[in-house]
Protein backbone atom coordinates (compact mmCIF):
# COMPACT_ATOMS: atom_id res chain seq x y z
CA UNK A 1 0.00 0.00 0.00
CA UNK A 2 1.27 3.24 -1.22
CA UNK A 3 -0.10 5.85 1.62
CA UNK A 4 1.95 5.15 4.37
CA UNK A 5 1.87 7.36 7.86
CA UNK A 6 4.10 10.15 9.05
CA UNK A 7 6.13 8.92 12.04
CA UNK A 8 6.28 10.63 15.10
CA UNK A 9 9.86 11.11 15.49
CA UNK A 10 9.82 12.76 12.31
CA UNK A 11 6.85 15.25 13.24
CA UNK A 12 8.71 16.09 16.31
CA UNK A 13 11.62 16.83 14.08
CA UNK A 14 9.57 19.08 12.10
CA UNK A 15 7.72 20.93 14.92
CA UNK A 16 11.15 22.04 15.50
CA UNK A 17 12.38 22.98 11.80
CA UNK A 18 15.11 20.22 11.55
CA UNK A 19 15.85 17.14 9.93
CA UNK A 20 18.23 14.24 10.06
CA UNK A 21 22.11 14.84 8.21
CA UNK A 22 20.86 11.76 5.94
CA UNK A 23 17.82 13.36 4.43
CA UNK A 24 17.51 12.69 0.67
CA UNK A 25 18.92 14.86 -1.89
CA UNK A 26 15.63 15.85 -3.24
CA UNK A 27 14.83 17.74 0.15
CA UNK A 28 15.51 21.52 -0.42
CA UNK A 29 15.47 25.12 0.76
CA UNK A 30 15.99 27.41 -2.76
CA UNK A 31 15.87 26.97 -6.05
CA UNK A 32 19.63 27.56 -6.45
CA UNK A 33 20.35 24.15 -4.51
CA UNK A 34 17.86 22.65 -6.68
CA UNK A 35 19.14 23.71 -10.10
CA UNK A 36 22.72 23.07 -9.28
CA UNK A 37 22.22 19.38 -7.65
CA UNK A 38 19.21 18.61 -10.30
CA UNK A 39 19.66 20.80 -13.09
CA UNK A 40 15.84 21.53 -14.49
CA UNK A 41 14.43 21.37 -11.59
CA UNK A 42 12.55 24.26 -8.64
CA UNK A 43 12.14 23.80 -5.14
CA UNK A 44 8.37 23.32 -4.56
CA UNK A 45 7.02 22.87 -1.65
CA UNK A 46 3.67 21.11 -0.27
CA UNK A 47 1.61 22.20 3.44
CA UNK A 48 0.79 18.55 4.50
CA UNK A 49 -1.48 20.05 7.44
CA UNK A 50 1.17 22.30 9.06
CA UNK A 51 3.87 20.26 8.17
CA UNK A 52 5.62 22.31 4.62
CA UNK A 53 7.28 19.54 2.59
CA UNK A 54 9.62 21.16 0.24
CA UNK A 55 11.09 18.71 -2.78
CA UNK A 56 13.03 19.55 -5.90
CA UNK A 57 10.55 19.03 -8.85
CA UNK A 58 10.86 19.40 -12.68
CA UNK A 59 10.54 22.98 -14.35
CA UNK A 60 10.85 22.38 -18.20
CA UNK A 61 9.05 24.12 -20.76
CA UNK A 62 7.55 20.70 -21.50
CA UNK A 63 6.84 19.74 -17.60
CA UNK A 64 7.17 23.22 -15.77
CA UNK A 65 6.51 23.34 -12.00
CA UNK A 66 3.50 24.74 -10.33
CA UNK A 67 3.57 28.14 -8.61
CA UNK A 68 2.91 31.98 -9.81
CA UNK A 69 1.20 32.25 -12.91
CA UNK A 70 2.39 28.88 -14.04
CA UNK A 71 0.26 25.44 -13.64
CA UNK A 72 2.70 22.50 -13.44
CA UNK A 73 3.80 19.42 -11.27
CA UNK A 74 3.77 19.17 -7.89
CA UNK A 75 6.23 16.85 -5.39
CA UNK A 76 5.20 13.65 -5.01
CA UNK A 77 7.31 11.06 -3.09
CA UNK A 78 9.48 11.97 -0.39
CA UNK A 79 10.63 9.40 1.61
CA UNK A 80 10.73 5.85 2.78
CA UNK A 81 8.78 6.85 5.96
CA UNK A 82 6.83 9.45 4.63
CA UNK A 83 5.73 7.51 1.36
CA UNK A 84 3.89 9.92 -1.17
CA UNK A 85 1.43 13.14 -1.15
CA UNK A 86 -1.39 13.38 -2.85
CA UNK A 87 -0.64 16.58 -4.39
CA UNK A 88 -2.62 18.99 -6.94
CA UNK A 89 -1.82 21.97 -8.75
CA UNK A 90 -4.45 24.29 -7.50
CA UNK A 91 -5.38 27.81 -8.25
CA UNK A 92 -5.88 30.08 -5.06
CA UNK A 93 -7.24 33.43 -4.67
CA UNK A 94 -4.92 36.05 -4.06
CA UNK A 95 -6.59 36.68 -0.57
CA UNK A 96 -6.26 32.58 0.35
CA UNK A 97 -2.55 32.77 -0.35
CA UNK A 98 -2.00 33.60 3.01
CA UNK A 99 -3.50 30.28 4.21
CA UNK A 100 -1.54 28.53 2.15
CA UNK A 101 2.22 27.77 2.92
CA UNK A 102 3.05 25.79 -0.33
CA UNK A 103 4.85 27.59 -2.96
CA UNK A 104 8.28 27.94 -4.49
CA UNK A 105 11.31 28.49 -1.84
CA UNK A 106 13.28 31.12 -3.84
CA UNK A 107 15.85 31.66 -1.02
CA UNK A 108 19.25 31.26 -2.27
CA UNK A 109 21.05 31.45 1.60
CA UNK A 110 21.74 28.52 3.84
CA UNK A 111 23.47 24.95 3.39
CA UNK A 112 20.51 23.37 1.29
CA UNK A 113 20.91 20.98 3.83
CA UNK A 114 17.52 21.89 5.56
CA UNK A 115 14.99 19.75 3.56
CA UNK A 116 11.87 20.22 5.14
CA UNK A 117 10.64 23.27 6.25
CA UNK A 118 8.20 24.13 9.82
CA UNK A 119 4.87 25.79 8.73
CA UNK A 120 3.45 28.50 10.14
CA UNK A 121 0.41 26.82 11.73
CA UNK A 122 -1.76 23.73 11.22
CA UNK A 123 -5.28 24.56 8.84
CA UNK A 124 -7.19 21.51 8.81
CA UNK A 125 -8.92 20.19 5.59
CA UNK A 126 -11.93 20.15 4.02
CA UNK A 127 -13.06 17.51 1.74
CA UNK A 128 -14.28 17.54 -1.42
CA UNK A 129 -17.41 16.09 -2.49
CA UNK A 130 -18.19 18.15 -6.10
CA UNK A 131 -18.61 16.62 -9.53
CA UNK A 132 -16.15 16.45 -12.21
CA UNK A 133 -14.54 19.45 -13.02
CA UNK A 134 -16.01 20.24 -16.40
CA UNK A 135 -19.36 20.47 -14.80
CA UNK A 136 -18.37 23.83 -12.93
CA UNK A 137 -19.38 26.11 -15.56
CA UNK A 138 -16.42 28.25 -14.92
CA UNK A 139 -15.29 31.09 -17.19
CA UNK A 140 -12.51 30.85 -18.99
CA UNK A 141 -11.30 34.20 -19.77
CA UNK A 142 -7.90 34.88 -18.48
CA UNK A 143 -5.11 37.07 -18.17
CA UNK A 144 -1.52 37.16 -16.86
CA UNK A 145 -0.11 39.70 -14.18
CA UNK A 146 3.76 39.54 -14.11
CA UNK A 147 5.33 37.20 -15.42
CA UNK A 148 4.07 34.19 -16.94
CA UNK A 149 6.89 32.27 -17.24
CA UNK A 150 5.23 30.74 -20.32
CA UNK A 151 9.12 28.65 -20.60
CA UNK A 152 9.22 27.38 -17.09
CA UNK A 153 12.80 28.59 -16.56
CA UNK A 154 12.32 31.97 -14.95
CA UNK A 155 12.65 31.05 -10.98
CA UNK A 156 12.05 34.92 -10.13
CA UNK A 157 9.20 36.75 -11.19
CA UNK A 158 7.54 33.45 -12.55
CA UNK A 159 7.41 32.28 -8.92
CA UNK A 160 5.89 35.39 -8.04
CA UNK A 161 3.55 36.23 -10.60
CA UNK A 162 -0.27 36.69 -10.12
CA UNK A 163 -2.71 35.16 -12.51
CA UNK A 164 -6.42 36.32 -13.23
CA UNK A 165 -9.31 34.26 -14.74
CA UNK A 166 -13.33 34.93 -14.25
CA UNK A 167 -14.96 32.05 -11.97
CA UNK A 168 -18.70 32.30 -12.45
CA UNK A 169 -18.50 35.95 -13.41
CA UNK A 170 -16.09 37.35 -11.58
CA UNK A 171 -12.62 37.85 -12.25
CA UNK A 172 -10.42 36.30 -9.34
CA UNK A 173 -6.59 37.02 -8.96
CA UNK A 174 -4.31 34.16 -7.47
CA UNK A 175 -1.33 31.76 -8.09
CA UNK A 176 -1.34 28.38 -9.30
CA UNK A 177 0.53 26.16 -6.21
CA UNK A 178 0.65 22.77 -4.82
CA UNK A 179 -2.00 21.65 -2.06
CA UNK A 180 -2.67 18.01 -0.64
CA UNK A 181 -5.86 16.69 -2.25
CA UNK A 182 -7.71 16.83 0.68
CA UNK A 183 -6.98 20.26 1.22
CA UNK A 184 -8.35 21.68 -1.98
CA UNK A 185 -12.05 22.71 -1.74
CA UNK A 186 -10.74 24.31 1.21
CA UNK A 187 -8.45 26.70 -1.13
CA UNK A 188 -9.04 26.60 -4.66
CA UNK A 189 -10.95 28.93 -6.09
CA UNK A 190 -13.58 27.02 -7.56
CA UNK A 191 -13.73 24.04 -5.52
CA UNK A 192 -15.81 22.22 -8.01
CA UNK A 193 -12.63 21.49 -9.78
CA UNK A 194 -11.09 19.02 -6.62
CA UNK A 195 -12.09 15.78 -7.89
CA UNK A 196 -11.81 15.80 -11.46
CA UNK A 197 -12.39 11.85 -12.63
CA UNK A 198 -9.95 12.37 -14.99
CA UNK A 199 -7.00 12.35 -12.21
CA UNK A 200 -8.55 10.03 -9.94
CA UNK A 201 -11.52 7.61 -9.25
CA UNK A 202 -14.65 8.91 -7.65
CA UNK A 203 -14.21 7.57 -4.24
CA UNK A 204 -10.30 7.74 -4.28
CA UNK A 205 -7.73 9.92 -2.72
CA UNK A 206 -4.94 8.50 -4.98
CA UNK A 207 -3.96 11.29 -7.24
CA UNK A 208 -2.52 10.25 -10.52
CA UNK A 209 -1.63 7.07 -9.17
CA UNK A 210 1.23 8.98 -7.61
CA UNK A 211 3.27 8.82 -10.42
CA UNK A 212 1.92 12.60 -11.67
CA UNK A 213 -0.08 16.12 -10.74
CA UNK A 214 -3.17 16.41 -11.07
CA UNK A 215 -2.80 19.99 -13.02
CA UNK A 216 -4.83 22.68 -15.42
CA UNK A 217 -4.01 21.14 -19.14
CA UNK A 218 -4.50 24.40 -20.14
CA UNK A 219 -4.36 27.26 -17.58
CA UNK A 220 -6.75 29.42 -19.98
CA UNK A 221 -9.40 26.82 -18.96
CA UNK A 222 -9.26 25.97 -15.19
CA UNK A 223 -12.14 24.06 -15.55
CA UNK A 224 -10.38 20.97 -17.31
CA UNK A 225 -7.75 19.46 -15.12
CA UNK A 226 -5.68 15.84 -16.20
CA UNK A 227 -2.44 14.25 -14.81
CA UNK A 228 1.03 15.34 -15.66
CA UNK A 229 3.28 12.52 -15.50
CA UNK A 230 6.91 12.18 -13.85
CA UNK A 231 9.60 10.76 -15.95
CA UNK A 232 8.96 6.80 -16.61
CA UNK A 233 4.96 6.79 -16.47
CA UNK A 234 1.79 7.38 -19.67
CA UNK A 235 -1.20 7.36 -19.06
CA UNK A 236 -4.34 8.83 -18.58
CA UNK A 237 -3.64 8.05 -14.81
CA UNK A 238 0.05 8.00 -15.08
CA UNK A 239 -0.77 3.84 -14.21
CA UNK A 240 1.78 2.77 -16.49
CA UNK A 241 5.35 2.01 -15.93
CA UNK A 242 7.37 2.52 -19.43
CA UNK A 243 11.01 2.80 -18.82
CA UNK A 244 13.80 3.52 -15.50
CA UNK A 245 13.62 7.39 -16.57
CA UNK A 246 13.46 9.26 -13.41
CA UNK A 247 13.51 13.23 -12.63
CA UNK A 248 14.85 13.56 -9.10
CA UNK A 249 13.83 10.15 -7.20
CA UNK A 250 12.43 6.42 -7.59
CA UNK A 251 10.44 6.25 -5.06
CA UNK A 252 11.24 3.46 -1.74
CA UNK A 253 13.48 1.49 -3.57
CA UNK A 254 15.75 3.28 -5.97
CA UNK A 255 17.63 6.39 -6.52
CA UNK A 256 17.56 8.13 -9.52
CA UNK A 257 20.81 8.37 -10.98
CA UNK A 258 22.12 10.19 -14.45
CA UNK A 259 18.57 10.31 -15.14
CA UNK A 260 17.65 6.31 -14.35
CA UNK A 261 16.37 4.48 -11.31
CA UNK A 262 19.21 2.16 -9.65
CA UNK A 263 17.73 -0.06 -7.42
CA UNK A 264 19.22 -0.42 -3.51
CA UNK A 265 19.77 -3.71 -1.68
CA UNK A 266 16.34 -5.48 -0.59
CA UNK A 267 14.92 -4.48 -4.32
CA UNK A 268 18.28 -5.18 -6.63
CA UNK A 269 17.39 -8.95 -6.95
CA UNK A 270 20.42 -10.67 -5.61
CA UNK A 271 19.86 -13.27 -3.07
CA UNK A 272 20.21 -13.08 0.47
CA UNK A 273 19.47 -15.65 3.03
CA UNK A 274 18.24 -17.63 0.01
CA UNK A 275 15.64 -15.36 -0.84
CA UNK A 276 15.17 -14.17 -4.21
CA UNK A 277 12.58 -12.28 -5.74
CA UNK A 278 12.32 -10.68 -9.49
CA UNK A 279 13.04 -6.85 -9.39
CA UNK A 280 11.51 -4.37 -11.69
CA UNK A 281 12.27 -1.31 -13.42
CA UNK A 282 10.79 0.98 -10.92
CA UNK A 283 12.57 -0.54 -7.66
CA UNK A 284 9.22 -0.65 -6.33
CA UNK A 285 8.88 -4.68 -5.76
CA UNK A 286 10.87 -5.76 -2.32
CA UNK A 287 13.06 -8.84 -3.67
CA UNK A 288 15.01 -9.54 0.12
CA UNK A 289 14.00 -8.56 3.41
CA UNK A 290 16.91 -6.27 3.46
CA UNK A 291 13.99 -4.38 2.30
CA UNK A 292 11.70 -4.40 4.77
CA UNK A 293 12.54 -2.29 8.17
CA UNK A 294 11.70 -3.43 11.79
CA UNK A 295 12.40 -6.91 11.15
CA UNK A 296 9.62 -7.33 8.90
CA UNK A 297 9.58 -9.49 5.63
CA UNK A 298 9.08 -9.41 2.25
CA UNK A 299 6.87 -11.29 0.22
CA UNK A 300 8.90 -12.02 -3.09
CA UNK A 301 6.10 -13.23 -4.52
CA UNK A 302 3.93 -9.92 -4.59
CA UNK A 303 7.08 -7.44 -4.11
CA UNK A 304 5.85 -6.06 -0.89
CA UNK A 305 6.39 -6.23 2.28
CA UNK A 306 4.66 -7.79 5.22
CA UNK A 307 4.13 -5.75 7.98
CA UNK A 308 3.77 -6.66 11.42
CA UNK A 309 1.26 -5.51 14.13
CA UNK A 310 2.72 -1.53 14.87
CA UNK A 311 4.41 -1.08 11.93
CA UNK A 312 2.67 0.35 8.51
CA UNK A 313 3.85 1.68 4.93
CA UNK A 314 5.68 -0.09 1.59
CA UNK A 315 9.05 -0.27 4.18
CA UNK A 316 7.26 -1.33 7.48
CA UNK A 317 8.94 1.81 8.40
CA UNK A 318 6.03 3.58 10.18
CA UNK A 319 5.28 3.24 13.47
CA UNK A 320 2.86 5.42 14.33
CA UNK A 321 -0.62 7.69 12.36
CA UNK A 322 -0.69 11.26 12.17
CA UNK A 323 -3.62 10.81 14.96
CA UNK A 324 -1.63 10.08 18.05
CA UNK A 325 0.48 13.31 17.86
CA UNK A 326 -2.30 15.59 17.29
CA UNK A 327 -4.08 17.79 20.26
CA UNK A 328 -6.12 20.55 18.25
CA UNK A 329 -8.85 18.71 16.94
CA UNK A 330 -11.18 19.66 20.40
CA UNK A 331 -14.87 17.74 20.12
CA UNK A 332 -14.01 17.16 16.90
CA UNK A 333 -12.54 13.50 15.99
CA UNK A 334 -9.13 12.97 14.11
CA UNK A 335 -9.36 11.16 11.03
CA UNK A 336 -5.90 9.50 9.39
CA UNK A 337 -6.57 10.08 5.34
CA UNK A 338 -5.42 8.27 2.86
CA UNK A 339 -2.15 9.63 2.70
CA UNK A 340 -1.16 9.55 5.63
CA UNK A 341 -2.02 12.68 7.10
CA UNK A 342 -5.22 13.58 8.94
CA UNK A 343 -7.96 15.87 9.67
CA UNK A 344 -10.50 17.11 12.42
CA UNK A 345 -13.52 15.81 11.73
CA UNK A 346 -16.10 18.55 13.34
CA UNK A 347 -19.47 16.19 14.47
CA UNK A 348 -21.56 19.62 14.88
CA UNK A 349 -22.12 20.38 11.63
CA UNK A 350 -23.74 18.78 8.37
CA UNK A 351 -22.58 16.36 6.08
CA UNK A 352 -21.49 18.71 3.15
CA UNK A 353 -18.78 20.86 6.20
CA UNK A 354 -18.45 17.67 8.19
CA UNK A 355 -14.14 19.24 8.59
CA UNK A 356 -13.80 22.03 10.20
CA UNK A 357 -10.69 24.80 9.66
CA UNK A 358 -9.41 24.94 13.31
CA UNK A 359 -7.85 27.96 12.93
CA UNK A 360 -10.91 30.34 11.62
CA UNK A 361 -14.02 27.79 13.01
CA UNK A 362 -12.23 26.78 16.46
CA UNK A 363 -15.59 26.37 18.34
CA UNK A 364 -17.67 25.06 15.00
CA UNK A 365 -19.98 27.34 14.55
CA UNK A 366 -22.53 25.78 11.83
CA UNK A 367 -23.98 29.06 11.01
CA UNK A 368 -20.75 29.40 8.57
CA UNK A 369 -21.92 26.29 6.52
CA UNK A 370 -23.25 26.85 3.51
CA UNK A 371 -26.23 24.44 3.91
CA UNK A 372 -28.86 24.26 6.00
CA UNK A 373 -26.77 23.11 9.12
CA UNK A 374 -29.05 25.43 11.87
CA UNK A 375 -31.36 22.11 10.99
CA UNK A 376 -29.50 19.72 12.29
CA UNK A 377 -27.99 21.57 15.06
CA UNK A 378 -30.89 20.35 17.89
CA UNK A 379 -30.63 16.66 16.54
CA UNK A 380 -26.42 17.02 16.83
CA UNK A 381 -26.97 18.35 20.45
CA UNK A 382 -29.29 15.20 21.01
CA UNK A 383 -26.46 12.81 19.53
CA UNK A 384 -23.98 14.67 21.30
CA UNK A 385 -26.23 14.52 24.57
CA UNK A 386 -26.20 10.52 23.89
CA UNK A 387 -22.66 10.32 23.34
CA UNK A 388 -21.95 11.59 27.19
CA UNK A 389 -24.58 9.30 28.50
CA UNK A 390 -23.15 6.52 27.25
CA UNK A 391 -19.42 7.53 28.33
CA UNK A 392 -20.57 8.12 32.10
CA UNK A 393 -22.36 5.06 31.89
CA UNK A 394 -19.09 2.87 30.14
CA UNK A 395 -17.21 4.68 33.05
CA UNK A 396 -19.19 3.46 35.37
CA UNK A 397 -18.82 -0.07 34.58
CA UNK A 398 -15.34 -0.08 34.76
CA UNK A 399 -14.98 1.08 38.25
C-alpha cells in the first residue's frame, strides 16, 4: 500500500524545523540548490497540514513546475517513511494565499541541507465532495499579471507572478501552487474542480496514481484538469510504468541516478538468506528482506512487504498515524486520510462541512456552513447529549 503514515519522530523533528544529516537529496530550501544538484528542476514545496514539505521538482518548458502564474507538477514522493502526497496543482485566490504555505522556496542562503521546512500553523482540511470538473461552468477568460513564465525557466518573477481568470463571473486574482488533495475545496478557487475523474476515481484519494499532478491542461481553462506525468509513467492516470527514466527520485526502492532508477539492496534482486525475488524497473517490488525495516519481511512473490502488528507503509517503516500526535482537533474526531495525514472531523455540523478549519471555526460554529446546518444543530446536540450518556455510563462499569 502506497499511503503510508508520518512517524512521530519525524513530526517532532519538524515541529522544531530540523531534519536528520541523511535526508535525501531531493529535500531543499531554494531553487539555487535545486538547479545546481538537479539541473531543471525548482524547489516546490507542499503544506501537509502544518507540516511544509519542500522537494526539488521538474521545471521544463515541456513539464514546468507549479507556482505563480504557471500550472505544473507538484512533489510527489518523499521518503521511505513518509511515502507519497497526494498533491494537486491548484489555483488560489490572491486573498487565500496567506493560508496557504506551499509555494516555491526562492531563497538562495543557507546549506541546502535543511529539507523540510516548519509551517506556520496547522489549517485543517476540508473535503471535497463536487462533480467532475467540467461540470463547474467556470469562465474561462484569463489574463496574466507579471510574469508568466510561459518557458518554465524563470525562478524569479515566474514564482511570483499573479494570474487572473473569471470564476462564475467574476474575475479572481491568485497563483497556481501545490495543495494536498484533501486540502483543496478548502483553497481553490472554484472548488468544483477538486475531484476531477480524470486524475482520480470517484471515491479515491490517490492522485494520478502517484506517479503525476493532477494539473490545469490548459491554464486558460481551469475548468479541465488531467495528470502530468513524472519521468517513466503514460497514461491517462500516469498507471503505467514505461522505462527507469526518473527526474529527481524512484520512489522506496531506488535512486535516480544520471537520469535512471538504480535499485538499492532489498529491491536489486540478488539473493540473500536464500531469498530471491524478481526486481523491476521501478525498484518498487521488495526482492530480500533487506527491504523491509523493523524486522519485517518481504513477500517475493507480490514485491511487498509484510508488515507486522505496529508497523505500517511499503518499508514497514512507520510506526505510528498522524492521529496520536495531534491535540487541536477539540470535540471534533481525528481522522488519518489516505495519505497519511489527517484531519479534524467537526461532528456539529452537516454532512457537506463535516471538517472544520481549526484555525478560523475553532468552536464550530454551523452558522458558517453553507447548507442548511441550523437544521441539524438540535438533533447534533441530542447525539452529542447521547454520546456523554453513554461515556458516564461505560465509566461506570469499569470502576
Amino acid at each position: 500500500m502506497k499511503s503510508i503514515r508520518v512517524l512521530a519522530v519525524f513530526a517532532a523533528a519538524l515541529a522544531m524545523g530540523v531534519v536528520a544529516d541523511d535526508d535525501p537529496a531531493y529535500y531543499c530550501d531554494s531553487d539555487s540548490y535545486c538547479e545546481k544538484t538537479y539541473p531543471g528542476t525548482a524547489c516546490i514545496s507542499v503544506n501537509n497540514y502544518g507540516d511544509v514539505v519542500s522537494k526539488c521538482t521538474p521545471n521544463t518548458a515541456k513539464r514546468p513546475a507549479c507556482r505563480g502564474a504557471q500550472p505544473g507538477l507538484c512533489p510527489s514522493f518523499q521518503s521511505a517513511d513518509i511515502g507519497y502526497l497526494n498533491a494537486h496543482c491548484v489555483f488560489v485566490s490572491e486573498e487565500n494565499l496567506s493560508l496557504s504555505s506551499s509555494g516555491s522556496a526562492t531563497s538562495s542562503s543557507g546549506s541546502g541541507r535543511r529539507r523540510l521546512m516548519g509551517a506556520a500553523g496547522s489549517t485543517a482540511a476540508s473535503t471535497a465532495s463536487s462533480a467532475e470538473a467540467a461540470a463547474s461552468g467556470s469562465s474561462t477568460s484569463s489574463t496574466a499579471s507579471g510574469s508568466e513564465d510561459s518557458t518554465a525557466t524563470d525562478t524569479g518573477s515566474g514564482a511570483s507572478g499573479m494570474y487572473s481568470v473569471t470564476i462564475d463571473g467574476e474575475k479572481v486574482s491568485g497563483q497556481f501552487i501545490c495543495l494536498d488533495v484533501s486540502d483543496c475545496a478548502n483553497k481553490a478557487a472554484d472548488p468544483s474542480t477538486c475531484e476531477p475523474t480524470a486524475c482520480q476515481a470517484p471515491t479515491s484519494k490517490e492522485v494520478c496514481t502517484y506517479h503525476g499532478t493532477c494539473t490545469y491542461k490548459n491554464k486558460k481553462k481551469i475548468t479541465k484538469r488531467t495528470c502530468m506525468c513524472y519521468a517513466g509513467f503514460e497514461g491517462d492516470k500516469c498507471e503505467k510504468e514505461v522505462s527507469n527514466a526518473c527526474d529527481v527520485d524512484c520512489g522506496t526502492g531506488g535512486d535516480c541516478v544520471d537520469g535512471e532508477c538504480a535499485c538499492k539492496e532489498g529491491f536489486d534482486g540478488k539473493k540473500v538468506d536464500g531469498k530471491q525475488g524478481k526486481p523491476n524497473q521501478r525498484c518498487t517490488r521488495c526482492t530480500s528482506d533487506l527491504a523491509c525495516q523493523n524486522g519485517n519481511t518481504c513477500n517475493t512473490e507480490t514485491g511487498k512487504c509484510i508488515c507486522g502488528p505496529g508497523y505500517n507503509g511499503d518499508t514497514c517503516g512507520a510506526t505510528e498515524d498522524s492521529c496520536t500526535t495531534r491535540t487541536d482537533c477539540g470535540v471534533g474526531a481525528c481522522q488519518v486520510l489516505a495519505n497519511g495525514s489527517s484531519a479534524c472531523y467537526c461532528p456539529l455540523c452537516s454532512p457537506s462541512c463535516s471538517l472544520c478549519d481549526m484555525g478560523i471555526n475553532a468552536t464550530f460554529d454551523c452558522s458558517t456552513c453553507p447548507t442548511d446546518a441550523a437544521t441539524t444543530m438540535q438533533s447534533s446536540k441530542l447525539l452529542i447529549f447521547a454520546s456523554m450518556f453513554v461515556a458516564v455510563m461505560l465509566a461506570n462499569l469499569a470502576l
